[in-house]
C-alpha atoms as a PDB file:
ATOM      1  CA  UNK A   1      60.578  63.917  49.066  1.00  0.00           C
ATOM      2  CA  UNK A   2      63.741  64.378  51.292  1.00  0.00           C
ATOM      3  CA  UNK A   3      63.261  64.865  55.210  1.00  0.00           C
ATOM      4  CA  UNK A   4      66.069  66.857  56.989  1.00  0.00           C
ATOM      5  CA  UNK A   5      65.323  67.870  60.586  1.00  0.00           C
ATOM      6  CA  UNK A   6      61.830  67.085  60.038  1.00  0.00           C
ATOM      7  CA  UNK A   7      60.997  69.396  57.021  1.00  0.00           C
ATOM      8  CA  UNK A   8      60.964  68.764  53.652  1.00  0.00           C
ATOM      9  CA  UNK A   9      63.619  69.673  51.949  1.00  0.00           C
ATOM     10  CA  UNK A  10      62.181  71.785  49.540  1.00  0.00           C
ATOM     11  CA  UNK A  11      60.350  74.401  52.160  1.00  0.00           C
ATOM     12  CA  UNK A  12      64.248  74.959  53.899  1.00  0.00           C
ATOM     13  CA  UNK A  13      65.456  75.888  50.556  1.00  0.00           C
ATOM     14  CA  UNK A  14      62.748  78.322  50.109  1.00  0.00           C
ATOM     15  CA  UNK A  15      62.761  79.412  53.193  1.00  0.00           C
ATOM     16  CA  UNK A  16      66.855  80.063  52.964  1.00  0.00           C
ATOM     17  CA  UNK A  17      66.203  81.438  49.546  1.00  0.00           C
ATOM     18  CA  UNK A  18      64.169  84.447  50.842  1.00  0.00           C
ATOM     19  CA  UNK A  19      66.724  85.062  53.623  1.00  0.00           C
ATOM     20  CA  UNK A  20      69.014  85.696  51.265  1.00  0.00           C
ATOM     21  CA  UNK A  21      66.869  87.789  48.916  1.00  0.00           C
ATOM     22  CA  UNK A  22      65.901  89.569  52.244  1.00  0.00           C
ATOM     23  CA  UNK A  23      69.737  90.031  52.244  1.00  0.00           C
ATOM     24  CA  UNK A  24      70.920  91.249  49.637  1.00  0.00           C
ATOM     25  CA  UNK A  25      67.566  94.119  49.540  1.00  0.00           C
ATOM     26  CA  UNK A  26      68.399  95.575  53.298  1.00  0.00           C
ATOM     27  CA  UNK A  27      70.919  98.791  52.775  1.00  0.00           C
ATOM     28  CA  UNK A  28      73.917  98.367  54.642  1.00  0.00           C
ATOM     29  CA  UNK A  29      74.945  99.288  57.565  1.00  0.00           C
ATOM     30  CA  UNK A  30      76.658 102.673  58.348  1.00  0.00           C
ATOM     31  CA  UNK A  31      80.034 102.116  60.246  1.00  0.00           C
ATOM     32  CA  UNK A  32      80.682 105.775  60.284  1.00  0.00           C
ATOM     33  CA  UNK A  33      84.262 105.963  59.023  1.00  0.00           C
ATOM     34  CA  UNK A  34      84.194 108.179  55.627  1.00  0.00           C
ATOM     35  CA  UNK A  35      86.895 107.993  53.365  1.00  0.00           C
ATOM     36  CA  UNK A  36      88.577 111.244  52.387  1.00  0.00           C
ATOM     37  CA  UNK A  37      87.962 113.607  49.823  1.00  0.00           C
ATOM     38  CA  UNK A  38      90.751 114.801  47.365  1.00  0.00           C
ATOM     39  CA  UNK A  39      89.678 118.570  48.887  1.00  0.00           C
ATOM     40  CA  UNK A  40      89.996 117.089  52.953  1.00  0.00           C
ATOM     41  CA  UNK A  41      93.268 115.444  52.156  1.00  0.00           C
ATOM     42  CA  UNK A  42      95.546 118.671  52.471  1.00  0.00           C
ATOM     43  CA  UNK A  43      96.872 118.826  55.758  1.00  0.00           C
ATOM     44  CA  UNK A  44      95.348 121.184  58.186  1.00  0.00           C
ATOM     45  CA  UNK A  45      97.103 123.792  60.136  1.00  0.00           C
ATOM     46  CA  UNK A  46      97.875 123.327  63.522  1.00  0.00           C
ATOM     47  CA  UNK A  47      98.235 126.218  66.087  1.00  0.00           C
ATOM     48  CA  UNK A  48     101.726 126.314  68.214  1.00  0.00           C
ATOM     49  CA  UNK A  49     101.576 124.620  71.195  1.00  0.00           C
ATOM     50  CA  UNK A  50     100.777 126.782  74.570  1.00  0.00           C
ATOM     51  CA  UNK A  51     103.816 128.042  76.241  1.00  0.00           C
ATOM     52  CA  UNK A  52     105.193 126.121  79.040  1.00  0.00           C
ATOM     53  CA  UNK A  53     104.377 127.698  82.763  1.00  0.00           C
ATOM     54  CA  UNK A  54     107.038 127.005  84.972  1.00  0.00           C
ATOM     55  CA  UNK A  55     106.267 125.219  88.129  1.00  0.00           C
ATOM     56  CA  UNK A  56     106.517 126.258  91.580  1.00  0.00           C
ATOM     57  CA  UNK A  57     110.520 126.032  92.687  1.00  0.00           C
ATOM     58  CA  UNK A  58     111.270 124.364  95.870  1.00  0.00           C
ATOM     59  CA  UNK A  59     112.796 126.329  98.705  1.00  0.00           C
ATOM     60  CA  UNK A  60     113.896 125.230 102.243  1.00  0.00           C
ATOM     61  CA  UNK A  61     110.792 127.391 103.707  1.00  0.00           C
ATOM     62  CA  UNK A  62     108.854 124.490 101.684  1.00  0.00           C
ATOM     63  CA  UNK A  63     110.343 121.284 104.055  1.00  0.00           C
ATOM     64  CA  UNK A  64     107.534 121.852 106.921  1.00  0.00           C
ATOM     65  CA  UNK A  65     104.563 122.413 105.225  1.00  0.00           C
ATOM     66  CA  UNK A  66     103.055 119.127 104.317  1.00  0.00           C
ATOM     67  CA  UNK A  67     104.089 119.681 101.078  1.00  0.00           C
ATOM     68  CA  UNK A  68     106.843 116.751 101.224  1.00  0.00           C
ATOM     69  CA  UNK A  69     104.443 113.647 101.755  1.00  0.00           C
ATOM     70  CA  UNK A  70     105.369 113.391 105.951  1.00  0.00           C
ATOM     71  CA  UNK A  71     107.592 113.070 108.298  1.00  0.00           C
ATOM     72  CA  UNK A  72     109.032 109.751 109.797  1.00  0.00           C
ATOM     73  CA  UNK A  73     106.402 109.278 112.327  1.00  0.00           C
ATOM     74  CA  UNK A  74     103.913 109.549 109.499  1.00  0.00           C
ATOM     75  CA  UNK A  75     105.226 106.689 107.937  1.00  0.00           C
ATOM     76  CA  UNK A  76     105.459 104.423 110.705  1.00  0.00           C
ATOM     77  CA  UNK A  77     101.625 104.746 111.497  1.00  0.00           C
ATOM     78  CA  UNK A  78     101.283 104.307 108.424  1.00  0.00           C
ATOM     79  CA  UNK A  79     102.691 100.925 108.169  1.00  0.00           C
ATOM     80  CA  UNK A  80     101.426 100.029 110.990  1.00  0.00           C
ATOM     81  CA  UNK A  81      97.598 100.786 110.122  1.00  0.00           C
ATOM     82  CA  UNK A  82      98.474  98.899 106.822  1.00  0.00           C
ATOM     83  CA  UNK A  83      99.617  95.993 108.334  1.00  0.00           C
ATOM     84  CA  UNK A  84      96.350  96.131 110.898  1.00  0.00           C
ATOM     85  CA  UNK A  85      94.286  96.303 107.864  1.00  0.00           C
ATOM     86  CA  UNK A  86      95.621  93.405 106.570  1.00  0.00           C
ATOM     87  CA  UNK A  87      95.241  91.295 109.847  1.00  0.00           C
ATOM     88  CA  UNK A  88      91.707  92.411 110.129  1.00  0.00           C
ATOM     89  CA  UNK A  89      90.770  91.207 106.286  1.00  0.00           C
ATOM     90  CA  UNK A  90      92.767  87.994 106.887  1.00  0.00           C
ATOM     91  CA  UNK A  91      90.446  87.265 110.111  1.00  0.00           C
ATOM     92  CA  UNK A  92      87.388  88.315 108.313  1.00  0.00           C
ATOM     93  CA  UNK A  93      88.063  85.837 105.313  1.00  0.00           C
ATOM     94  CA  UNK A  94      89.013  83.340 107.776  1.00  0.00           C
ATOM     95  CA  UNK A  95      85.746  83.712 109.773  1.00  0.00           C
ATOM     96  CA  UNK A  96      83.552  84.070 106.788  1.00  0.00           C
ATOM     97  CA  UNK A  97      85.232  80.715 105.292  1.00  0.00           C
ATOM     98  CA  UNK A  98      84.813  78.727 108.658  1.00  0.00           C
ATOM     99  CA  UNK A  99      86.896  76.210 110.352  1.00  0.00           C
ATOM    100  CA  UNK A 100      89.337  74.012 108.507  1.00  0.00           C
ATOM    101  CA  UNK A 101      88.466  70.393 108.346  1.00  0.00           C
ATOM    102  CA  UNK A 102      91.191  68.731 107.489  1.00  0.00           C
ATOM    103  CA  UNK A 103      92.414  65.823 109.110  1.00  0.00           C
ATOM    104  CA  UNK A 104      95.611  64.058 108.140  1.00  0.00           C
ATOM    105  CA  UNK A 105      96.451  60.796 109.008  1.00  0.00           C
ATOM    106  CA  UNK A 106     100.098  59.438 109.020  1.00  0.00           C
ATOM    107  CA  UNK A 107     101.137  56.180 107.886  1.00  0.00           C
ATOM    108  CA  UNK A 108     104.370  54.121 107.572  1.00  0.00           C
ATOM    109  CA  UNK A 109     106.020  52.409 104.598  1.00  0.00           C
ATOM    110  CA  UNK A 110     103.659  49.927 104.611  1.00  0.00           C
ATOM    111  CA  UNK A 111     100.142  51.691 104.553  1.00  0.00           C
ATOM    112  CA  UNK A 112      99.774  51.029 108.629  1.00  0.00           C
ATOM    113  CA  UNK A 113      98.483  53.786 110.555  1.00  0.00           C
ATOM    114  CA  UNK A 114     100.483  55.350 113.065  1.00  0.00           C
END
């Protein structure tokens, strides 16, 4: 008899002859998508769409209260504490990372040191 992989050959096709029996018995598996009826394929009636509420209308009385995302000043600190941020995450990396070993050493045309 025939050797593959250390088995006969005759047990792996018996043994790949009930996987596919076992195959071909198991029910299949529900994906859930249905197809449609000939009594579901009318189109349904939608309702109208809700009527549009108008939105709040801007006024001069409006310009002081917060409502227009900040005055100049507000902007500046916020740059500012932006750019802090940033310095702060670049040190942290920097510190977390270690010291840079690198050392580089120059040489001419010819391959001497200089």
């Amino acid at each position: 008899f025939i050797l593959l992989q250390g088995k006969p050959l005759a047990a792996m096709a018996l043994r790949l002859s009930m996987f596919r029996a076992m195959a071909k018995a198991a029910p299949k598996p529900k994906t859930g998508a249905t197809r449609p009826t000939k009594a579901s394929t009318a189109p349904a009636v939608q309702p109208p769409p809700p009527a549009a509420v108008p939105g709040p209308s801007y006024d001069q009385t409006q310009a002081g209260s917060g409502t227009s995302g900040g005055g100049i000043m507000y902007q500046i600190l916020l740059g500012m504490g932006s750019m802090f941020g940033v310095i702060l995450a670049i040190n942290l990396v920097s510190r977390v990372l270690g010291p840079r070993r690198i050392t580089v050493i120059h040489k001419d045309s010819e391959g001497r040191p200089l």
